[in-house]
C-alpha atoms as a PDB file:
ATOM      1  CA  UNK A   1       0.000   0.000   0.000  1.00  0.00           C
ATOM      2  CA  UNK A   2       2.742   2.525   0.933  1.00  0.00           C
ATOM      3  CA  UNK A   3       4.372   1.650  -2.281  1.00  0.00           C
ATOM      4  CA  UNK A   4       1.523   3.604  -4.362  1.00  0.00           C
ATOM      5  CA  UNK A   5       2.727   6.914  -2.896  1.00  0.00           C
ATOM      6  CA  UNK A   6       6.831   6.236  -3.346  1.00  0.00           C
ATOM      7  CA  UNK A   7       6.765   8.623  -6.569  1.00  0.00           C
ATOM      8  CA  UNK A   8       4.741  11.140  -4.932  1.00  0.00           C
ATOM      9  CA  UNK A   9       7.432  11.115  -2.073  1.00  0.00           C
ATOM     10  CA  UNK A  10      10.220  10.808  -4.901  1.00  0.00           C
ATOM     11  CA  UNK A  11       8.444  14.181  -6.579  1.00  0.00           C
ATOM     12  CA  UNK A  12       8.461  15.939  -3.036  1.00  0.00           C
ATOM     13  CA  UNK A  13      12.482  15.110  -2.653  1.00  0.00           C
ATOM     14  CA  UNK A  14      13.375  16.679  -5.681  1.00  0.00           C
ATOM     15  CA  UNK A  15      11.246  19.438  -5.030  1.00  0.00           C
ATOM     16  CA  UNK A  16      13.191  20.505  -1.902  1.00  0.00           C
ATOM     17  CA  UNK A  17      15.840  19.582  -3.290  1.00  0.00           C
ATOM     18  CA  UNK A  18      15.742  22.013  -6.475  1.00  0.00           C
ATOM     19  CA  UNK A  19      14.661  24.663  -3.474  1.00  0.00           C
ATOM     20  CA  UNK A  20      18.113  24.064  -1.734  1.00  0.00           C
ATOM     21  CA  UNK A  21      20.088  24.254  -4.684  1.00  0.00           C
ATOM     22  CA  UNK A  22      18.003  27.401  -5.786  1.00  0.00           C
ATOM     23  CA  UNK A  23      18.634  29.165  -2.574  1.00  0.00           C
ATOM     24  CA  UNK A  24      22.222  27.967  -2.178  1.00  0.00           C
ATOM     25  CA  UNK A  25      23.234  28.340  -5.919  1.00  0.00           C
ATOM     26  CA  UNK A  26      21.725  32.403  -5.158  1.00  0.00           C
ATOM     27  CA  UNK A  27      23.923  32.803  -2.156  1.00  0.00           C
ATOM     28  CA  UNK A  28      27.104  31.528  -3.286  1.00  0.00           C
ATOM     29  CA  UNK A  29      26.651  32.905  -6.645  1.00  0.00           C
ATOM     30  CA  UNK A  30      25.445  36.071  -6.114  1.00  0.00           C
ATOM     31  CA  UNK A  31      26.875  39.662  -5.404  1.00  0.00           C
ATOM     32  CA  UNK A  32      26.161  41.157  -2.017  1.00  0.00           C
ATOM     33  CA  UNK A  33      27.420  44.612  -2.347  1.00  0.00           C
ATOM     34  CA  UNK A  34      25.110  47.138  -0.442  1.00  0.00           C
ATOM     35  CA  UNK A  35      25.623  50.481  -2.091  1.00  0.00           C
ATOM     36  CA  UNK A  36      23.096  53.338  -0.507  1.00  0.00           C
ATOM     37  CA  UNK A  37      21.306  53.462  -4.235  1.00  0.00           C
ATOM     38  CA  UNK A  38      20.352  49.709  -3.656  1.00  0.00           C
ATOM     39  CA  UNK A  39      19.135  50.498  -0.034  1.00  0.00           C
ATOM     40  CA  UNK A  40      16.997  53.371  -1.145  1.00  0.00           C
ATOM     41  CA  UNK A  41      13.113  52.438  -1.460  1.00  0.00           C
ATOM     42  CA  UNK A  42      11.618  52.041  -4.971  1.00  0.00           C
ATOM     43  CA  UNK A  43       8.150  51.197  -6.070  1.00  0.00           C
ATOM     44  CA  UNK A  44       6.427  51.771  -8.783  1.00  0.00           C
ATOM     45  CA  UNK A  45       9.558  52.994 -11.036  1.00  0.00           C
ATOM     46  CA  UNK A  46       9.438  56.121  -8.953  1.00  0.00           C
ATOM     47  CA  UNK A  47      11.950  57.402  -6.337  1.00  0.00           C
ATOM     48  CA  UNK A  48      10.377  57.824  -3.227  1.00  0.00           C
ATOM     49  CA  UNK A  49       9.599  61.493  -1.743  1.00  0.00           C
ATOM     50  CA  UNK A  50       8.817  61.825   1.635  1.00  0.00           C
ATOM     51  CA  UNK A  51       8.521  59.499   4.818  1.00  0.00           C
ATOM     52  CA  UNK A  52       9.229  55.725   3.075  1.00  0.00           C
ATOM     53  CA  UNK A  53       7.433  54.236   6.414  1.00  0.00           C
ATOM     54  CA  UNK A  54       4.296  55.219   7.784  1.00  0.00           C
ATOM     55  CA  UNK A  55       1.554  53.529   9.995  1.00  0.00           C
ATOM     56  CA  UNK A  56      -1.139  52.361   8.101  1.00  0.00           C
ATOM     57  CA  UNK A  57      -4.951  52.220   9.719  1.00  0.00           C
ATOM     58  CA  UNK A  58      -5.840  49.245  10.896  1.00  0.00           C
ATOM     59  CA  UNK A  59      -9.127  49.559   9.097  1.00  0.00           C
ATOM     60  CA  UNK A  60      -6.945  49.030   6.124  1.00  0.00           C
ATOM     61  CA  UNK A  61      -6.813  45.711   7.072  1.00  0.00           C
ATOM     62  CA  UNK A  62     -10.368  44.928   8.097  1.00  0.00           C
ATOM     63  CA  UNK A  63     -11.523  45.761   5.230  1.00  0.00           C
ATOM     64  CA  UNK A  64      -8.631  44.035   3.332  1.00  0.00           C
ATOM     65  CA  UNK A  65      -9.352  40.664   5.337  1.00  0.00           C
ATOM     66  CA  UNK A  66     -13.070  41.256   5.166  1.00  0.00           C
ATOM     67  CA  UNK A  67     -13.163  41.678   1.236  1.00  0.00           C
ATOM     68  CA  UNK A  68     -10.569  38.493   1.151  1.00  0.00           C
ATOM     69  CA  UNK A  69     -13.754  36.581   2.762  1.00  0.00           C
ATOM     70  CA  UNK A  70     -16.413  37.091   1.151  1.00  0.00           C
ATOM     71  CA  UNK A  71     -14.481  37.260  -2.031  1.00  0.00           C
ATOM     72  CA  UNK A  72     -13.788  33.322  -1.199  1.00  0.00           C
ATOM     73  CA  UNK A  73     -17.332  32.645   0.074  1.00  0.00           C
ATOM     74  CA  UNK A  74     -18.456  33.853  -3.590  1.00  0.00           C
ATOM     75  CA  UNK A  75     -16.207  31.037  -5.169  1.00  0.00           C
ATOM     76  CA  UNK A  76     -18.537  28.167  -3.313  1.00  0.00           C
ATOM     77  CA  UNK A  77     -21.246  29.290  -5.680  1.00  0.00           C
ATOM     78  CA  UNK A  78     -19.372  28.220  -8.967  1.00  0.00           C
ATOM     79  CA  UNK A  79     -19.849  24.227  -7.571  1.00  0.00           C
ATOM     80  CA  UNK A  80     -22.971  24.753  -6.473  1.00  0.00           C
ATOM     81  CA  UNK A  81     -23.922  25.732 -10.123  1.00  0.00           C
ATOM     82  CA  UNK A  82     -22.040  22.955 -11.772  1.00  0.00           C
ATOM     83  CA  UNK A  83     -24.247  20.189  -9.829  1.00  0.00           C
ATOM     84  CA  UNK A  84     -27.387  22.877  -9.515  1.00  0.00           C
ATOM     85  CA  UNK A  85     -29.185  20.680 -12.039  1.00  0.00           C
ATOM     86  CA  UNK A  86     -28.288  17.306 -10.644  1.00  0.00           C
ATOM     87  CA  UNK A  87     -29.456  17.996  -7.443  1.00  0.00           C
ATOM     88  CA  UNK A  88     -32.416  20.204  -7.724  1.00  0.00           C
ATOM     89  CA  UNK A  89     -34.474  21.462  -4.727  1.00  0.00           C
ATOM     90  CA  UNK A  90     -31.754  20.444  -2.199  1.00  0.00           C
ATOM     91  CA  UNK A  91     -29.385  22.460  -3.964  1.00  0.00           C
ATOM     92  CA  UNK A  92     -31.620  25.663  -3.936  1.00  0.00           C
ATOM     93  CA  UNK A  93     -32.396  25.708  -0.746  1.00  0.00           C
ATOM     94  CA  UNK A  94     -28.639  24.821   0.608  1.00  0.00           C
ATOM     95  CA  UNK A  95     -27.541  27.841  -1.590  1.00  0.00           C
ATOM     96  CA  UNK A  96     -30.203  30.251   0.076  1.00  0.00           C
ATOM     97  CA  UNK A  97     -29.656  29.244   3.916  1.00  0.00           C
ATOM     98  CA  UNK A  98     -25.945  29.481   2.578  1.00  0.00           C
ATOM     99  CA  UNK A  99     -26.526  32.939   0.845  1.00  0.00           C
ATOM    100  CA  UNK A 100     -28.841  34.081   3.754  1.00  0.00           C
ATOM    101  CA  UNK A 101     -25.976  33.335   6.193  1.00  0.00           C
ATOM    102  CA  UNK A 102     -23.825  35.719   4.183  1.00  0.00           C
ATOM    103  CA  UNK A 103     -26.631  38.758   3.882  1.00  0.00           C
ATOM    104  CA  UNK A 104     -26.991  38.516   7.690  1.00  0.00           C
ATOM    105  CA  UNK A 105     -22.975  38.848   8.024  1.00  0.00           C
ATOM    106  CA  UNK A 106     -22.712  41.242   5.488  1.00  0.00           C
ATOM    107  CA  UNK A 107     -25.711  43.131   7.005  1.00  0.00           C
ATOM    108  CA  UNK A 108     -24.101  42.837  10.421  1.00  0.00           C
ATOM    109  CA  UNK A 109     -20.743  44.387   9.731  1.00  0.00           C
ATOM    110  CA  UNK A 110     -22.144  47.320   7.872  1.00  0.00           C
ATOM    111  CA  UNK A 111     -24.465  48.127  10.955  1.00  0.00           C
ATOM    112  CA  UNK A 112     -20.907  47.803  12.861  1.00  0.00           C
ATOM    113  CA  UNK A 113     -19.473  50.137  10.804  1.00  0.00           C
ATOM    114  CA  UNK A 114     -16.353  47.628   9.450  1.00  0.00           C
ATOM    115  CA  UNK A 115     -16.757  49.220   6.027  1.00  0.00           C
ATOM    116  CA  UNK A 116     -16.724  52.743   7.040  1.00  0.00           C
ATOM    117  CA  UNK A 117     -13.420  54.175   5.759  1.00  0.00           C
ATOM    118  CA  UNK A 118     -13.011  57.261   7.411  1.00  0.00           C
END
């Protein structure tokens, strides 16, 4: 039985092993030579002006993590409507206690004020 998964183990070897040489072949190989024009911040192809760090809002985030799930609750429904004929009533009514359940949170942290970016 164990001898089923030997090339998935044999598949996982060489993958850390490419990963080790990758990282070791980058170190030994490559140049560290810290100049202050390699230190400098750069994004967006533009040198930065200003303060480079800054607090950001924690609201930021909340909204960030909040849009993260409900963006993946929305990807349950693309199943559901692959097997939505197949399984008829069930399915319906598993999709609307399922959709209900995300009104009522969506309807709760809006009340709460989560979205609120001021």
């Amino acid at each position: 039985m164990l001898i089923e998964y030997l090339p998935i183990l044999i598949f996982i070897a060489i993958a850390c092993l490419f990963a080790v040489f990758a990282v070791a072949a980058s170190y030994f190989l490559g140049q560290r030579k810290a100049s202050p024009i390699k230190q400098a911040p750069y994004e967006c192809g533009m040198p930065t002006t200003g303060a480079t760090y800054r607090r950001i809002p924690i609201k930021y985030y909340i909204i960030a993590m909040l849009f993260l799930l409900f963006d993946i609750e929305v990807v349950f429904l693309y199943p559901w409507a692959v097997i939505f004929k197949e399984m008829k009533a069930f399915a319906f009514v598993s999709m609307a206690v399922f959709i209900g359940i995300l009104l009522i949170a969506y309807i709760y942290i809006w009340k709460k004020g989560a979205l609120e970016w001021e």
